[in-house]
C-alpha atoms as a PDB file:
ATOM      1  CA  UNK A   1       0.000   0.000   0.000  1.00  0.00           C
ATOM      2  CA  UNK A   2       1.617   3.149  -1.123  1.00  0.00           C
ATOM      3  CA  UNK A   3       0.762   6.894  -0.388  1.00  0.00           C
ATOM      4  CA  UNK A   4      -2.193   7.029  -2.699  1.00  0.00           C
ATOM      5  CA  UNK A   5      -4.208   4.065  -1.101  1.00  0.00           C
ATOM      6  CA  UNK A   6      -2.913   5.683   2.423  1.00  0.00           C
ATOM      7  CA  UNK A   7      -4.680   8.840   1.556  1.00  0.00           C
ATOM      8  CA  UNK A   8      -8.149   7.362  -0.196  1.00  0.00           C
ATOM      9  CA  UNK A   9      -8.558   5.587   2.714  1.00  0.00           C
ATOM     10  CA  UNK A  10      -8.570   9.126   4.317  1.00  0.00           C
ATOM     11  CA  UNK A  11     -10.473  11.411   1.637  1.00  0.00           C
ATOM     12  CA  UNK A  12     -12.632  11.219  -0.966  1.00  0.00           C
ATOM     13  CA  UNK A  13     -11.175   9.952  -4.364  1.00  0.00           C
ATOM     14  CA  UNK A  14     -12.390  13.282  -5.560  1.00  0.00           C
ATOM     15  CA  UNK A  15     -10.071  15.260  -3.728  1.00  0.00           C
ATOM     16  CA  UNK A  16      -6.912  13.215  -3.551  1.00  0.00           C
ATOM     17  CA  UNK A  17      -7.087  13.395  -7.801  1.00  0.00           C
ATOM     18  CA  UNK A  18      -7.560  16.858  -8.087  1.00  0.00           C
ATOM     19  CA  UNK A  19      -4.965  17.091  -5.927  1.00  0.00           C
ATOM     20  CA  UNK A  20      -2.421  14.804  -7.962  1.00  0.00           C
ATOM     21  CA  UNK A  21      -3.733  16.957 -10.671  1.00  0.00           C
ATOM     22  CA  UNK A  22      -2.554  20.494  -9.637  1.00  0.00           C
ATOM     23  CA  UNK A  23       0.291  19.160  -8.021  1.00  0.00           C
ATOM     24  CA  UNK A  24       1.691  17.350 -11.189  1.00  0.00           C
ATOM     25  CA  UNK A  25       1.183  20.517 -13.405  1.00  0.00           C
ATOM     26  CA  UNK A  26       2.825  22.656 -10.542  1.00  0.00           C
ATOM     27  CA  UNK A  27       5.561  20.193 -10.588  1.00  0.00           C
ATOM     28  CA  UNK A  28       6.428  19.765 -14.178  1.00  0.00           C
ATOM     29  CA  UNK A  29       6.316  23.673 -14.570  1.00  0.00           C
ATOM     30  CA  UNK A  30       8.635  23.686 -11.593  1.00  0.00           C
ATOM     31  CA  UNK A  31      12.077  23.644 -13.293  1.00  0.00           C
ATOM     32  CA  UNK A  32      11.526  26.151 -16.345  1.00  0.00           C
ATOM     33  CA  UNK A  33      10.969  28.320 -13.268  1.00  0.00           C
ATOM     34  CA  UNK A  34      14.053  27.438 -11.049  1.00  0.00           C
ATOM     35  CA  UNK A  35      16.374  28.208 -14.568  1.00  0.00           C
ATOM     36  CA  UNK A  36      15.017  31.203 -14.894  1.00  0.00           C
ATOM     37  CA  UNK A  37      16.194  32.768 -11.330  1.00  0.00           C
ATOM     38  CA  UNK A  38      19.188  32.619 -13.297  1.00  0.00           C
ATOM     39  CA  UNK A  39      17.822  35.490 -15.527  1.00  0.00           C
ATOM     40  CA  UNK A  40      17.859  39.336 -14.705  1.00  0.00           C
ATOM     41  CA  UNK A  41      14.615  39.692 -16.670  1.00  0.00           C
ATOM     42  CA  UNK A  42      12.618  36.579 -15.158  1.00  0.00           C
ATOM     43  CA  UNK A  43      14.188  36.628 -11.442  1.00  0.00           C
ATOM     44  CA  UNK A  44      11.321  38.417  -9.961  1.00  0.00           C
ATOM     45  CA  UNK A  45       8.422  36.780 -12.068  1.00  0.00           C
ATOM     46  CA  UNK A  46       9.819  33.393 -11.293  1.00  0.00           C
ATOM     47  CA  UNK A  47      10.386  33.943  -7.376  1.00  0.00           C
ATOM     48  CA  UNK A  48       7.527  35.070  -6.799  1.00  0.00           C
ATOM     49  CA  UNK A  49       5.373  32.246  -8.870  1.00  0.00           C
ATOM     50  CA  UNK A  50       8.084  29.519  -7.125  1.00  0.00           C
ATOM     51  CA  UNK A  51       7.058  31.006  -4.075  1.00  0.00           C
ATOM     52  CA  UNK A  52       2.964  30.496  -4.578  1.00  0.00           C
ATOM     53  CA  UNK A  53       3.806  27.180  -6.314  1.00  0.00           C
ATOM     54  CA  UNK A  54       5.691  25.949  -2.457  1.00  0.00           C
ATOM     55  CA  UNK A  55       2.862  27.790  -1.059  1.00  0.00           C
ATOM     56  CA  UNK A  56      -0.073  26.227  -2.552  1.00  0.00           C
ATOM     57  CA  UNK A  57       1.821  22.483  -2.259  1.00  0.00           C
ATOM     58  CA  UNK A  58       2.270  23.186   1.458  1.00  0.00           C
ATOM     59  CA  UNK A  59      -1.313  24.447   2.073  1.00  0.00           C
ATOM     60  CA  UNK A  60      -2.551  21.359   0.008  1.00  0.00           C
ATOM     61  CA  UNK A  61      -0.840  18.488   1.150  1.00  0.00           C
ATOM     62  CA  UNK A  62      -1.090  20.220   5.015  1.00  0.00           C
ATOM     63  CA  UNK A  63      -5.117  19.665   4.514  1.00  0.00           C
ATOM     64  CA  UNK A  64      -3.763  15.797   3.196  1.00  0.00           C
ATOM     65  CA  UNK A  65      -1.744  15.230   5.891  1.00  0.00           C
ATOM     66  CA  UNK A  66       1.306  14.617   3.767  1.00  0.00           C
ATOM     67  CA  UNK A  67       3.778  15.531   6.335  1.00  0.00           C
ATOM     68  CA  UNK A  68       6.994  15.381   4.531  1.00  0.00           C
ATOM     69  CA  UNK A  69       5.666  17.124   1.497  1.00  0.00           C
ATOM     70  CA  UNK A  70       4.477  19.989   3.837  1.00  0.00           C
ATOM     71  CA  UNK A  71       7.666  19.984   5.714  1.00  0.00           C
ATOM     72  CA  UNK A  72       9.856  20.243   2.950  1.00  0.00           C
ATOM     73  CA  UNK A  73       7.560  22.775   1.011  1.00  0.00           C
ATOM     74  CA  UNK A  74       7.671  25.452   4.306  1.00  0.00           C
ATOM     75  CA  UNK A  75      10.702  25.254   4.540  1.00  0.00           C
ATOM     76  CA  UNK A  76      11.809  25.779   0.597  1.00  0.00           C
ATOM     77  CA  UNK A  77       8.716  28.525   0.879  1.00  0.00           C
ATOM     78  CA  UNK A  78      10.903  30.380   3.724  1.00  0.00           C
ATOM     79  CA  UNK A  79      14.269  30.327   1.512  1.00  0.00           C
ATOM     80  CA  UNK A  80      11.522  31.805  -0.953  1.00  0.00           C
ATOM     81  CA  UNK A  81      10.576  34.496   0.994  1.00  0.00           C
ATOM     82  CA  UNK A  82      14.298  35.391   1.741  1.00  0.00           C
ATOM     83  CA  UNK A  83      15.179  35.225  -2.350  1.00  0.00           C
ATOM     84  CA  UNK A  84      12.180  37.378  -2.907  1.00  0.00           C
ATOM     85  CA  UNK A  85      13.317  40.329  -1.114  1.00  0.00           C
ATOM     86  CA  UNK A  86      16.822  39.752  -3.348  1.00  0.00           C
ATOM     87  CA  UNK A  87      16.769  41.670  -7.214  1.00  0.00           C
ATOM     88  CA  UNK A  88      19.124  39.737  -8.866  1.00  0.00           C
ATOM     89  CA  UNK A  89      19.642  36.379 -10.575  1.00  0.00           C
ATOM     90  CA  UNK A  90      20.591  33.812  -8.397  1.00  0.00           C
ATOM     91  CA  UNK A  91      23.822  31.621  -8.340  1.00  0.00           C
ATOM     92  CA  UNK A  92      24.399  28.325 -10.056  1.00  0.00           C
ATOM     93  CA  UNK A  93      25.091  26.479  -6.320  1.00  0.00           C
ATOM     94  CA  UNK A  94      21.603  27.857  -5.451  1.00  0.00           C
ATOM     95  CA  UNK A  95      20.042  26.690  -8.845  1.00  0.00           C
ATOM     96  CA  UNK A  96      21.312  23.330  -8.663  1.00  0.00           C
ATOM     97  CA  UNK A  97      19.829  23.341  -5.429  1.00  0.00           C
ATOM     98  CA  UNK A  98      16.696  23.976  -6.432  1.00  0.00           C
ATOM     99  CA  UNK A  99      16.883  21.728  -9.126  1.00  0.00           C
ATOM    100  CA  UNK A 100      17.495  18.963  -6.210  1.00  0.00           C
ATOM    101  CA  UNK A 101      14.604  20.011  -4.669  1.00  0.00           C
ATOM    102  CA  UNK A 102      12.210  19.388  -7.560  1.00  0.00           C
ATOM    103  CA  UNK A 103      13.699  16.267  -8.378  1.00  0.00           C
ATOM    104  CA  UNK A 104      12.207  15.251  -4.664  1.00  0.00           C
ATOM    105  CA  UNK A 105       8.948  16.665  -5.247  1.00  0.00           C
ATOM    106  CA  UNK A 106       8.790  15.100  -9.064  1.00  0.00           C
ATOM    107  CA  UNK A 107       9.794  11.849  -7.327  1.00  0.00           C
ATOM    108  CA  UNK A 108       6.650  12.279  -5.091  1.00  0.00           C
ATOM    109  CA  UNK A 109       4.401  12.968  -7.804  1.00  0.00           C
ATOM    110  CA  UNK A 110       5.681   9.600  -9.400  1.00  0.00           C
ATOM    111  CA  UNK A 111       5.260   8.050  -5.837  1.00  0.00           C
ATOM    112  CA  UNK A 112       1.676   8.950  -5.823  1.00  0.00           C
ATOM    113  CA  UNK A 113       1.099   7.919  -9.612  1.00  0.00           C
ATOM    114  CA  UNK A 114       2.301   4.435  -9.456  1.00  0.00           C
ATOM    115  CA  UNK A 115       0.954   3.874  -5.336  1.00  0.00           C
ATOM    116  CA  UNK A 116       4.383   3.860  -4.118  1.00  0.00           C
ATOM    117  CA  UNK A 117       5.664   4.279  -0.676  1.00  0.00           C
ATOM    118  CA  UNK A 118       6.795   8.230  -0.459  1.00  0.00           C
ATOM    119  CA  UNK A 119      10.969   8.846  -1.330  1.00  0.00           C
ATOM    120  CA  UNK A 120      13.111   9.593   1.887  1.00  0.00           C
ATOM    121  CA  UNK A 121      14.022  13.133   1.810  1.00  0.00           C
ATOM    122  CA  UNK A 122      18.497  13.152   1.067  1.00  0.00           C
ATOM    123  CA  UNK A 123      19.893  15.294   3.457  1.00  0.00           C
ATOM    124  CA  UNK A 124      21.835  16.713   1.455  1.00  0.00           C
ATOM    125  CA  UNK A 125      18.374  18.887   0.318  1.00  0.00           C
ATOM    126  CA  UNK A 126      18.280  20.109   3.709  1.00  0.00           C
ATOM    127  CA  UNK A 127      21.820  22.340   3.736  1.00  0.00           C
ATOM    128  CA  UNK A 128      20.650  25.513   2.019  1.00  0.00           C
ATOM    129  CA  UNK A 129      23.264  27.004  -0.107  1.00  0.00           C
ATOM    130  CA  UNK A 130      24.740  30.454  -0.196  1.00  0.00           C
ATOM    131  CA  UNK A 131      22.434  32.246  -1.553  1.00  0.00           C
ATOM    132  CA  UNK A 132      24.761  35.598  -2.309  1.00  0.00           C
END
């Protein structure tokens, strides 16, 4: 029994695939998003729509009870916040970060496709880069 049997056992089938829904188009619009912090012109477009994409994912799966997910979207949500007050492109370490990040949260979208058990968070996510 994976993470999409543990939460129609919970909710209404209704809910948990609308959910999947949203969160798989947030998610595969995720990265085009995270490359272009790296651009003068995007940066504040894109941090601010990351932002409301972390937000929305940890208001959602909160009401699911997918505590991982929630954890992990607060606290990219808070680096968020910190990049937003920032107007310039961000650095390549904090990129590839990022792009770590969604691989997790792509990874969970998978996990709920297919039934599976939810991927372990690396640690590695967890050390925030510099983000000068």
């Amino acid at each position: 029994m994976g993470i999409k049997s543990d939460l129609e056992a919970d909710f209404d089938y209704e809910i948990v695939d609308e959910f999947y829904d949203h969160y798989a188009l947030m998610i595969d619009s995720m990265e085009v998003m995270i490359i272009d912090l790296a651009k003068q012109d995007m940066y504040q477009r894109s941090v601010h729509e990351l932002f409301r994409v972390f937000h929305n994912i940890k208001s959602a799966s909160g009401f699911l009870k997918i505590e991982p997910m929630r954890r992990l979207a607060a606290f990219i949500e808070e680096v968020l916040e910190e990049l937003r007050t920032k107007n310039k492109p961000i650095n390549e370490s904090t990129i590839n970060w990022l792009l770590a990040v969604s691989d997790i949260f792509s990874s969970w979208k998978n996990d709920l496709k297919n039934d599976y058990v939810m991927t372990k968070v690396k640690y590695s996510v967890l050390k925030i880069p510099d983000l000068d």
